[in-house]
Protein backbone atom coordinates (compact mmCIF):
# COMPACT_ATOMS: atom_id res chain seq x y z
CA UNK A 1 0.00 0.00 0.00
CA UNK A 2 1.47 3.73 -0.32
CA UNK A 3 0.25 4.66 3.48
CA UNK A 4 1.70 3.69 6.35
CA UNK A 5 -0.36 0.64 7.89
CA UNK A 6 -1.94 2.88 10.56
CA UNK A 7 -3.84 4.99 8.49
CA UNK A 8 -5.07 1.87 6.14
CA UNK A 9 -5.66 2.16 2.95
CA UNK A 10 -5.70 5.08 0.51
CA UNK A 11 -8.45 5.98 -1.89
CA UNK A 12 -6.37 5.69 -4.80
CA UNK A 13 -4.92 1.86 -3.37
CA UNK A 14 -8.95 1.25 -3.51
CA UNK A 15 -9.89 2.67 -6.72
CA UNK A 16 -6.60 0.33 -7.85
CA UNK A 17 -7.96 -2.61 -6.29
CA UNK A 18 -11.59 -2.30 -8.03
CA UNK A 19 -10.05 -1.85 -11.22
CA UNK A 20 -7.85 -4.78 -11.26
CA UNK A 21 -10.90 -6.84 -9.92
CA UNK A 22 -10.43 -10.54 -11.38
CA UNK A 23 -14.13 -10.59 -10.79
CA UNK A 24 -14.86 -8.42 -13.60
CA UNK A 25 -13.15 -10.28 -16.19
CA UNK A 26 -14.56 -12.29 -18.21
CA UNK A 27 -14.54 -16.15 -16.78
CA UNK A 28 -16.00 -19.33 -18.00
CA UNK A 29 -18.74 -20.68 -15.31
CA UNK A 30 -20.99 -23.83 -15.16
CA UNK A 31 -21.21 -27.72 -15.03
CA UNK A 32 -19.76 -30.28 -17.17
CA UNK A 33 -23.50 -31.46 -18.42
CA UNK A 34 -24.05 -27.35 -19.41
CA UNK A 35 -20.65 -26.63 -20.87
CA UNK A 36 -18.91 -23.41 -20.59
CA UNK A 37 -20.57 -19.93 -20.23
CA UNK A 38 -19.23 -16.84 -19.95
CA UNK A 39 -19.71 -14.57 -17.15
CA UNK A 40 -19.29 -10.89 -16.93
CA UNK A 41 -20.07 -9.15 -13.55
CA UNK A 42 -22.08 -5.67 -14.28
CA UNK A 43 -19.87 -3.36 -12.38
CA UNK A 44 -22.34 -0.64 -12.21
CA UNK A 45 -24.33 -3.38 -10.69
CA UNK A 46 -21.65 -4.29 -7.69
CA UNK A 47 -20.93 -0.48 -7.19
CA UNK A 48 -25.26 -0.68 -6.58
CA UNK A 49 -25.15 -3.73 -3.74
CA UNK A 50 -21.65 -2.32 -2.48
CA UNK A 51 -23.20 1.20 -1.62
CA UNK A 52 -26.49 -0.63 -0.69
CA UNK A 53 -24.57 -2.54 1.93
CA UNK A 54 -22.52 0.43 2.85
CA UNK A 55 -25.77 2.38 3.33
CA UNK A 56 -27.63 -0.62 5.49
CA UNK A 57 -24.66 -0.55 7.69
CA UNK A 58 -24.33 2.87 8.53
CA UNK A 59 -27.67 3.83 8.48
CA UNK A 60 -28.63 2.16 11.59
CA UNK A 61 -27.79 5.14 13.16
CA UNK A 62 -24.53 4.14 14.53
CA UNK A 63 -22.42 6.07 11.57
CA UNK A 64 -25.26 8.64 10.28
CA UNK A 65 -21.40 11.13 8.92
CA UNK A 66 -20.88 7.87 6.63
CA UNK A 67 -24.74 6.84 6.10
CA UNK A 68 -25.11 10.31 4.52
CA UNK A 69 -21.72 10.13 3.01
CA UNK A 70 -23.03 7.09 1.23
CA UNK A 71 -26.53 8.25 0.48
CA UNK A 72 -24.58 11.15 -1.42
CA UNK A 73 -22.73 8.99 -3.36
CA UNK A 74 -25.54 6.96 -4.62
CA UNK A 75 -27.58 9.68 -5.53
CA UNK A 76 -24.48 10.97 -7.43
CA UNK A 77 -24.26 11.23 -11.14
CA UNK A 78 -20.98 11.78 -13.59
CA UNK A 79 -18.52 10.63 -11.37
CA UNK A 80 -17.16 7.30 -11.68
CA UNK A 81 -17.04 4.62 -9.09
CA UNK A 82 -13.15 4.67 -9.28
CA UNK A 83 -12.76 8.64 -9.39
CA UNK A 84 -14.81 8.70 -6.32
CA UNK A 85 -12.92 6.29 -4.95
CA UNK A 86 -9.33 7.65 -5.61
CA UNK A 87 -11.15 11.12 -4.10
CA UNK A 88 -11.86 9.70 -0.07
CA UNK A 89 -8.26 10.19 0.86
CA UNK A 90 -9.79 14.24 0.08
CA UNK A 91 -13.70 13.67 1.27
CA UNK A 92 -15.49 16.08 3.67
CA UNK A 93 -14.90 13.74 6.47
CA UNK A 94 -13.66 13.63 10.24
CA UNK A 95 -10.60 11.11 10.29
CA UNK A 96 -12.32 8.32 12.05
CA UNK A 97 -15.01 8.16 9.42
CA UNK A 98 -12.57 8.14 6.68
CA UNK A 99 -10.62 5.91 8.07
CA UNK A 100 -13.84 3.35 8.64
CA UNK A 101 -15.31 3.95 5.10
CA UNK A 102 -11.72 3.17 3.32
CA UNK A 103 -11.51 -0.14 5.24
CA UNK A 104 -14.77 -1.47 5.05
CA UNK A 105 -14.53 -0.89 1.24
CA UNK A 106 -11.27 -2.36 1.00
CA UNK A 107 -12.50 -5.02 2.60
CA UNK A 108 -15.68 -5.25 0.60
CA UNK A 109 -13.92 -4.71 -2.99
CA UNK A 110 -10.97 -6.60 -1.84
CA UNK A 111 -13.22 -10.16 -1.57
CA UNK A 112 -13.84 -9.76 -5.21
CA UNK A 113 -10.23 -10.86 -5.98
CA UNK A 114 -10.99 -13.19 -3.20
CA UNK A 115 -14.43 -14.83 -4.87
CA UNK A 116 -12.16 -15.47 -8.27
CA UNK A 117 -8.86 -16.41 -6.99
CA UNK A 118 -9.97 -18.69 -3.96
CA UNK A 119 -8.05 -16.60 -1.53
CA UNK A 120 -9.40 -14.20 1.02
């Protein structure tokens, strides 16, 4: 990572890591009696369920800085999952918030190499 270990992840380490998703390349899927198919993850669609899980999480009232944060981002237009990604190390919030939204979304992003590869 380019930050120190304390600080966790940067936004631009994240917006790297989504990119270079193995789960968004193209891979074969299904049975022997079925043959091969194709399978392409939407990622407009897994940006969707990763903010809807984001939102779920904070919105309980425990993290309303990041629920609205998140609600922000989803009602959002023009700005790419990545580019808002690579922005957080810059978002309008306090340093514990920051800190909490970069690692649950390198956590969350990060099991899609995870899903692919086997690892986690």
């Amino acid at each position: 990572m380019s930050e120190p270990a304390s600080r966790g992840p940067s936004g631009h380490d994240i917006a790297k890591l989504w990119s270079e998703a193995p789960a968004f390349m193209p891979h074969g899927g299904g049975c022997s009696c079925a043959g091969h198919i194709d399978l392409h993850l939407d990622t407009g669609a897994v940006e969707a369920d990763i903010l809807d899980y984001l939102a779920g999480r904070y919105g309980t009232g425990v993290e309303p800085e990041l629920a609205d944060f998140v609600a922000k981002r989803i009602a959002m237009c023009g700005v790419t999952f990545a580019v808002w990604l690579a922005s957080l190390d810059t978002a309008p919030l306090s340093p514990p918030a920051a800190t909490r939204l970069k690692a649950d979304l390198h956590a969350t992003i990060g099991s899609l190499a995870g899903a692919r590869s086997g690892s986690h």
